[in-house]
Each structure stands twice: as C-alpha cells, then as structure tokens.
Protein backbone atom coordinates (compact mmCIF):
# COMPACT_ATOMS: atom_id res chain seq x y z
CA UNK A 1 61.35 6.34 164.41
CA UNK A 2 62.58 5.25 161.01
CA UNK A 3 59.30 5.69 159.40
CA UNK A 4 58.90 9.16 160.98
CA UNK A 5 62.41 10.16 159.42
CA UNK A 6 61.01 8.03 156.35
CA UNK A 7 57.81 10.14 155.69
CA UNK A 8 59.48 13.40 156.81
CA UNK A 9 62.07 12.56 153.57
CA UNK A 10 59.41 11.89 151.64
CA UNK A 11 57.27 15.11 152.41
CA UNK A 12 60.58 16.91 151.97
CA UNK A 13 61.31 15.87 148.88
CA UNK A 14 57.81 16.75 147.33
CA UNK A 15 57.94 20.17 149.03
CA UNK A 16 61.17 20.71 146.83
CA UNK A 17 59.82 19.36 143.89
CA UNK A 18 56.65 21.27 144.33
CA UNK A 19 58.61 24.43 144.19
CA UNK A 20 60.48 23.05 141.30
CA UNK A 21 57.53 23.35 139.20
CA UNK A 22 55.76 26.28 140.61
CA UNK A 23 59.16 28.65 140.65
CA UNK A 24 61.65 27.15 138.66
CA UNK A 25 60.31 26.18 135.20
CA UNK A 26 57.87 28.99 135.12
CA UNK A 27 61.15 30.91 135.37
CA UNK A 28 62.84 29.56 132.25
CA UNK A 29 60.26 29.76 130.15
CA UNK A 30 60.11 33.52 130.70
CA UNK A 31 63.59 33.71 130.67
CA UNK A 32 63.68 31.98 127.48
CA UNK A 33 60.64 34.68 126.00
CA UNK A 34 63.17 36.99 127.30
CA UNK A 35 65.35 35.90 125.48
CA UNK A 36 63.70 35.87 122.59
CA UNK A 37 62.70 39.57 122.53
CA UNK A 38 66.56 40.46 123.34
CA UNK A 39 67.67 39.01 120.75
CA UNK A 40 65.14 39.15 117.92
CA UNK A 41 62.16 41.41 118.52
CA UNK A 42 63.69 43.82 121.02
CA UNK A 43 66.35 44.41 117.99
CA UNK A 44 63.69 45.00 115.86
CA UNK A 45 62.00 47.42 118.06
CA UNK A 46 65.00 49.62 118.17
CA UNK A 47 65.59 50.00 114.82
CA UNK A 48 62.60 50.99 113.83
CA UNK A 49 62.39 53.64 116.50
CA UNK A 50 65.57 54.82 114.65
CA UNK A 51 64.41 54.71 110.94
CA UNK A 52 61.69 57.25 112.77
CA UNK A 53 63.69 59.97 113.69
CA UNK A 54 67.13 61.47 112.83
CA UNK A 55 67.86 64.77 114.87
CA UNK A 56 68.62 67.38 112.46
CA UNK A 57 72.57 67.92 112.11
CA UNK A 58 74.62 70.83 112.61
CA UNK A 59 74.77 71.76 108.74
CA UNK A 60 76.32 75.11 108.00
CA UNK A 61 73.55 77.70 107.24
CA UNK A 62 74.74 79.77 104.32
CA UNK A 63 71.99 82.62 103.04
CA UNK A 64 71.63 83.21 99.43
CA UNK A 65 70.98 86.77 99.72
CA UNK A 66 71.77 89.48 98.93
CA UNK A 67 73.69 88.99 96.40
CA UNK A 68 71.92 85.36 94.65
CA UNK A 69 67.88 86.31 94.34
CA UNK A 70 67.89 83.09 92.25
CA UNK A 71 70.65 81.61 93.89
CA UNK A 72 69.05 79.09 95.89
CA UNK A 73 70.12 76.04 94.12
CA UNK A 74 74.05 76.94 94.19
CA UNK A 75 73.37 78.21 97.99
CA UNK A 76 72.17 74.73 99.29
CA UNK A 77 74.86 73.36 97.22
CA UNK A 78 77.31 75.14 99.14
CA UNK A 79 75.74 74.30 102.57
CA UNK A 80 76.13 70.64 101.52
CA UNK A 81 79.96 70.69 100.31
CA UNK A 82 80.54 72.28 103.25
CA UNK A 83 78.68 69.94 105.27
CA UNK A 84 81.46 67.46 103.81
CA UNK A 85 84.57 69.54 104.77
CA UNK A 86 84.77 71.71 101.60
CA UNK A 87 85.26 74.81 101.89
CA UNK A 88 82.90 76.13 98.92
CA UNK A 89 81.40 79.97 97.97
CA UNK A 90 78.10 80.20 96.67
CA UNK A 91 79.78 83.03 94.42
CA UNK A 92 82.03 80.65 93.16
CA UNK A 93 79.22 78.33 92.73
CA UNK A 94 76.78 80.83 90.82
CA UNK A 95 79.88 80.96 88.13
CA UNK A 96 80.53 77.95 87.60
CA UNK A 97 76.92 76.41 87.53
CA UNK A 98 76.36 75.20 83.58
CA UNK A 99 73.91 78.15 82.49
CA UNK A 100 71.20 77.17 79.64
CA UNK A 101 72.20 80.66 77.71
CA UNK A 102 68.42 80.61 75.90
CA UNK A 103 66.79 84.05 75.43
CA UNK A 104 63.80 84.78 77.02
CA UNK A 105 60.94 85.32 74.48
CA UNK A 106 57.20 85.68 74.28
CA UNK A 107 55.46 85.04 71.50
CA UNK A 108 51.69 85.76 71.28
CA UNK A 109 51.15 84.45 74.86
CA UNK A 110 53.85 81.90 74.26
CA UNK A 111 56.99 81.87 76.57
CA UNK A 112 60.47 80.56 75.10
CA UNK A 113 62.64 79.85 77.26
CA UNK A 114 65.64 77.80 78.73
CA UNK A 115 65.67 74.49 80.26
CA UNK A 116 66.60 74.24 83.87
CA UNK A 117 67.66 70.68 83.02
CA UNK A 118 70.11 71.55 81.47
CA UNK A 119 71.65 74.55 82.93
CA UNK A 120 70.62 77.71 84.78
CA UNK A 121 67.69 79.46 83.26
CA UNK A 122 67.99 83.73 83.09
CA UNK A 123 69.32 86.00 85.25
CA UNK A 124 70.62 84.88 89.07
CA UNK A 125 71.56 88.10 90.49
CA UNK A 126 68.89 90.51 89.23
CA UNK A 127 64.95 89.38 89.39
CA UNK A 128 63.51 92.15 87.46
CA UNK A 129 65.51 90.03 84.68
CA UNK A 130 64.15 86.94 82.98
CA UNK A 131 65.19 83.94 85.22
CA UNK A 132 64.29 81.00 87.45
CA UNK A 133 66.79 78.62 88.14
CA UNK A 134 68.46 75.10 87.37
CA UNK A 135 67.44 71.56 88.75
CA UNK A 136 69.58 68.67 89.99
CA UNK A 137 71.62 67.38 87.01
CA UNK A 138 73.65 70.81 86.27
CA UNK A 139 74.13 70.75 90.24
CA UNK A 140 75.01 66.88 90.52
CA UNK A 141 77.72 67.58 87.69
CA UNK A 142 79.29 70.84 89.65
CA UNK A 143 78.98 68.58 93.17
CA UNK A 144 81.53 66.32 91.24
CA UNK A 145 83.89 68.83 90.58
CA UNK A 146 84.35 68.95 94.47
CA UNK A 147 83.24 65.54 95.93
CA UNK A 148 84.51 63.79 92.76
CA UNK A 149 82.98 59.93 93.16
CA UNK A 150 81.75 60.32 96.75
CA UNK A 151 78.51 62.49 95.72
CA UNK A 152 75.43 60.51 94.00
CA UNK A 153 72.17 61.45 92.49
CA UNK A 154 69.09 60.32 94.45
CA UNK A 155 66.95 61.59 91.52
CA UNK A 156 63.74 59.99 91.17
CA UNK A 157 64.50 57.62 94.34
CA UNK A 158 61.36 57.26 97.45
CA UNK A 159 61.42 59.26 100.33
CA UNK A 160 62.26 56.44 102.49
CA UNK A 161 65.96 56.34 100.60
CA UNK A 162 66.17 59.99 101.56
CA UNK A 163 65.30 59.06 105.26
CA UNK A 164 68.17 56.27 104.88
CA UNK A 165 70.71 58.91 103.78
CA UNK A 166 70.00 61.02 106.70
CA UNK A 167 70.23 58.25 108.87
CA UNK A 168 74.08 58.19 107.78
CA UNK A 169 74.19 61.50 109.23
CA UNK A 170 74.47 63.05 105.18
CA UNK A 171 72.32 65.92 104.37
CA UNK A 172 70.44 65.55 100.92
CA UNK A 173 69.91 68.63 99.06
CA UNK A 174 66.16 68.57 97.19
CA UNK A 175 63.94 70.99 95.08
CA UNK A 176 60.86 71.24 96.67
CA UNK A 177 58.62 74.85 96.91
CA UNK A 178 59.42 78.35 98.37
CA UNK A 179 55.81 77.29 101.14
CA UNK A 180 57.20 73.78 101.01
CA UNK A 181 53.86 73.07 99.92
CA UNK A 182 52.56 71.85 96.85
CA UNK A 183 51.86 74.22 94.34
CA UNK A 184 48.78 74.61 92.72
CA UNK A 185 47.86 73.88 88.72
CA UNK A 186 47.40 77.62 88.21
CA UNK A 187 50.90 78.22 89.61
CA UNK A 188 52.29 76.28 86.76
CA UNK A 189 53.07 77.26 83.04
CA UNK A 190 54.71 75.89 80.25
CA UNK A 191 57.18 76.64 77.98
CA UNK A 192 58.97 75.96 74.90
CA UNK A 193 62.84 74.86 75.17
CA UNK A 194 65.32 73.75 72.24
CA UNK A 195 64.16 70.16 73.89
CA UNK A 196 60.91 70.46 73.64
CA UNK A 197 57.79 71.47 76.23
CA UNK A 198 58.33 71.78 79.73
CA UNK A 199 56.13 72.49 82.83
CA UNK A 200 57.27 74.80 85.27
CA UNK A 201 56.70 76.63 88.25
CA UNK A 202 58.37 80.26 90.09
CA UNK A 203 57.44 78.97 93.32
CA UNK A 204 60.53 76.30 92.82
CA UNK A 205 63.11 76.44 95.71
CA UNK A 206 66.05 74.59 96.90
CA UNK A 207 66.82 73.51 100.61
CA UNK A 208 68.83 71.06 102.14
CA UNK A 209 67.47 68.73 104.32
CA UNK A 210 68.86 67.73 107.69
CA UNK A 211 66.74 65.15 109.59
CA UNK A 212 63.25 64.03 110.44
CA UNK A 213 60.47 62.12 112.53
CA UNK A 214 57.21 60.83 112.17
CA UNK A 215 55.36 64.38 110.97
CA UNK A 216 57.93 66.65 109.99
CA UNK A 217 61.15 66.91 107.95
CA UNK A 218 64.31 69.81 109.23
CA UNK A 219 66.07 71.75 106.96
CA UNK A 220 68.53 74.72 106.17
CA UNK A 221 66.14 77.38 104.05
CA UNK A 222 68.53 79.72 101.90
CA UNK A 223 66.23 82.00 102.34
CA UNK A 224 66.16 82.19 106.52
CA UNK A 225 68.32 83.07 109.28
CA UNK A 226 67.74 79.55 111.84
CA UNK A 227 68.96 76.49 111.23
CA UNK A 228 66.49 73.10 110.69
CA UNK A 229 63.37 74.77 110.03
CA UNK A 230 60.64 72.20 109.36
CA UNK A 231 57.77 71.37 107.77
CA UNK A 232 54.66 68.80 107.87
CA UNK A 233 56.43 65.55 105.97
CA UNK A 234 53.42 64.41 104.13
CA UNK A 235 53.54 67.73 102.78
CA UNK A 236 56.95 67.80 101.69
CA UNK A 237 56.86 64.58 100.36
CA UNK A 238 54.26 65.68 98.18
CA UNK A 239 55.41 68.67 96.58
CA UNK A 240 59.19 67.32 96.50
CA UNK A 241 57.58 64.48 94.04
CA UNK A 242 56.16 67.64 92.16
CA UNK A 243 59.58 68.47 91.07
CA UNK A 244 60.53 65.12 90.05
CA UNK A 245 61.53 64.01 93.35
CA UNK A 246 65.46 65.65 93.09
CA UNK A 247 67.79 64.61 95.81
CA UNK A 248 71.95 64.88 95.58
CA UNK A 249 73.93 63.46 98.39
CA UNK A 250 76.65 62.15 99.45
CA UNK A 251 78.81 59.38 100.84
C-alpha cells in the first residue's frame, strides 16, 4: 500500500514538473520577448509611424487676391502669424515688407533689377508692372516684428527638420513653385542687382505648409479657395531646394 501511494507521489510529481517545462518556462520567455518589444522596439515602432505622418492642421486660409497679384509671400506670412494667435493683415503686411526700391531696366537683352534678398522686387499690386517678389530674410525680419524671439529661420535646413516642425503642430512657411514642381532651366533668367548676379524664376510662389505622410506634403495655397491642398513630396522637396530650401517657423 505504501509503495502504491509511493509511486503514485512520484508519478505525480513528474506530471507537475513535466508541465513545468512544457507550459511554464516557455511562457516566460515569451513574456520576457514581450517585454522586450513593449518596452524597446514596440516604442520604436510608434514613433516612427509618427515621424510619417502629421495630419494637416486647421491653419487659417487667407487668399492673396484680389488685391496682392504678387502678394503671396506677405499672404502666407499672414496665414502663419495667425496660425500663432496674431491677428495680422496681409495689407498691413504688403506695407511694411522691406521693398528693394531698384528700377527695372533692360539693357540690350540685359535685365537690371532688384534683389528679392533683400527686399520686395517691383510692383505687388499691379502685374502689368515690373515685379516678382521677396524671399525669406525680408519676411523672417517682418515675422519678428510680431513673434519677436519665438519665430526662427529654417533657411537652408533638410526636409526632415521641416517634418520635425510640423510634428510640433507649427506650420512652416516655404518658397517653392506656383505647379509645386520644379521648374525647368528655360524658366530661369538672370539678372543684374547692386549685389551682383542672381538667378531667378516667375514661377516662384509662397505657401505654407501644414502636414504630411509618406508621398505627399498639405498646404494652404494663397492662391486657392480649400484648405491643405497637396502635392507629391519628392516633388516638393525638389523644387523647394530650387529656391534655396526657405522655411520660417515658429516656436
């Protein structure tokens, strides 16, 4: 009798141990993978799903027209001060933008002519004047009048700082083209400032850009009636470094 109760322990106790092994320690070494993934690689995972996509934001759409042909510059500058709770007027903006006060002139073929650098070039409100427009450090200084230290100059930055701006929920105003596309060589011209040559281009626009995701980028166009119109990134990308890759944000 106490052998039968002896072997029936015994047979017992390497059922349980048998199970042991087969459930148990399987278990914790997939809870411990599990673990592993939660806390490292399911982190990582996350974030970069985020870095690949920021829905575009409710940015104020403000149209340049009628009354700014050339105004697209100051126009996406107003959509992004108000974008940061000021209340701004592209009208207000178009006077007080630096202008670059150069007469147009052409001279056998030669074109003389202002520098966008440095202020607005020609004639905003009227197009059958002499004009095209200004670029980001006239706008970055007038930003400052209104943002004071909180707006910065992405200037010459990669995309992927854009992206990280976005990501902070801060739209980043950019030149880029009127197609957002890049413009051709024969679209281009040069001409002769009080600084020297410079190439450039009528097919220059401003927007203000409000989000992205893997293939396209969202933006408020000046120039349209919706909200975050988009366009093929790689695309964007390309012609934005055409103009010298020009970004203002803020924080």
């Amino acid at each position: 009798m106490k052998r039968g109760v002896r072997r029936l322990c015994i047979i017992l106790t390497v059922l349980i141990l048998i199970e042991v092994v087969i459930y148990k320690w399987p278990d914790q070494k997939v809870s411990a993978k599990l673990k592993h993934l939660n806390d490292i690689d399911y982190y990582n995972v996350i974030l970069s799903d985020n870095d690949k996509e920021v829905k575009p934001m409710n940015v104020p759409l403000i149209q340049q027209l009628p009354e700014l042909p050339r105004g697209c510059e100051v126009t996406s500058l107003a959509m992004l001060l108000r974008s940061a709770g000021v209340k701004a007027d592209k009208i207000r903006l178009a006077q007080q933008i630096k202008k670059d006060p150069t007469p147009y002139k052409n001279v056998k073929g030669s074109v003389y002519f202002g520098d966008p650098n440095q202020g607005f070039v020609g004639n905003m409100y009227d197009k059958s004047q002499p004009g095209l427009g200004v670029y980001h450090q006239p706008i970055f200084q007038l930003a400052k009048q209104y943002l004071h230290n909180r707006v910065i100059d992405m200037t010459g930055e990669k995309f992927n700082k854009v992206e990280e701006q976005l990501s902070k929920q801060r739209p980043v105003w950019v030149i880029t083209s009127v197609s957002e596309q890049p413009v051709p060589q024969s679209l281009w011209q040069t001409w002769h400032t009080e600084d020297g040559l410079i190439n450039i281009t009528r097919q220059e626009h401003s927007v203000v850009l409000t989000g992205y995701d893997e293939n396209y980028v969202y933006f408020n166009d000046p120039l349209d009636t919706v909200k975050n119109k988009r366009a093929a990134k790689k695309d964007f990308i390309s012609v934005w470094k055409q103009f010298g890759s020009q970004a203002i944000s803020y924080n």
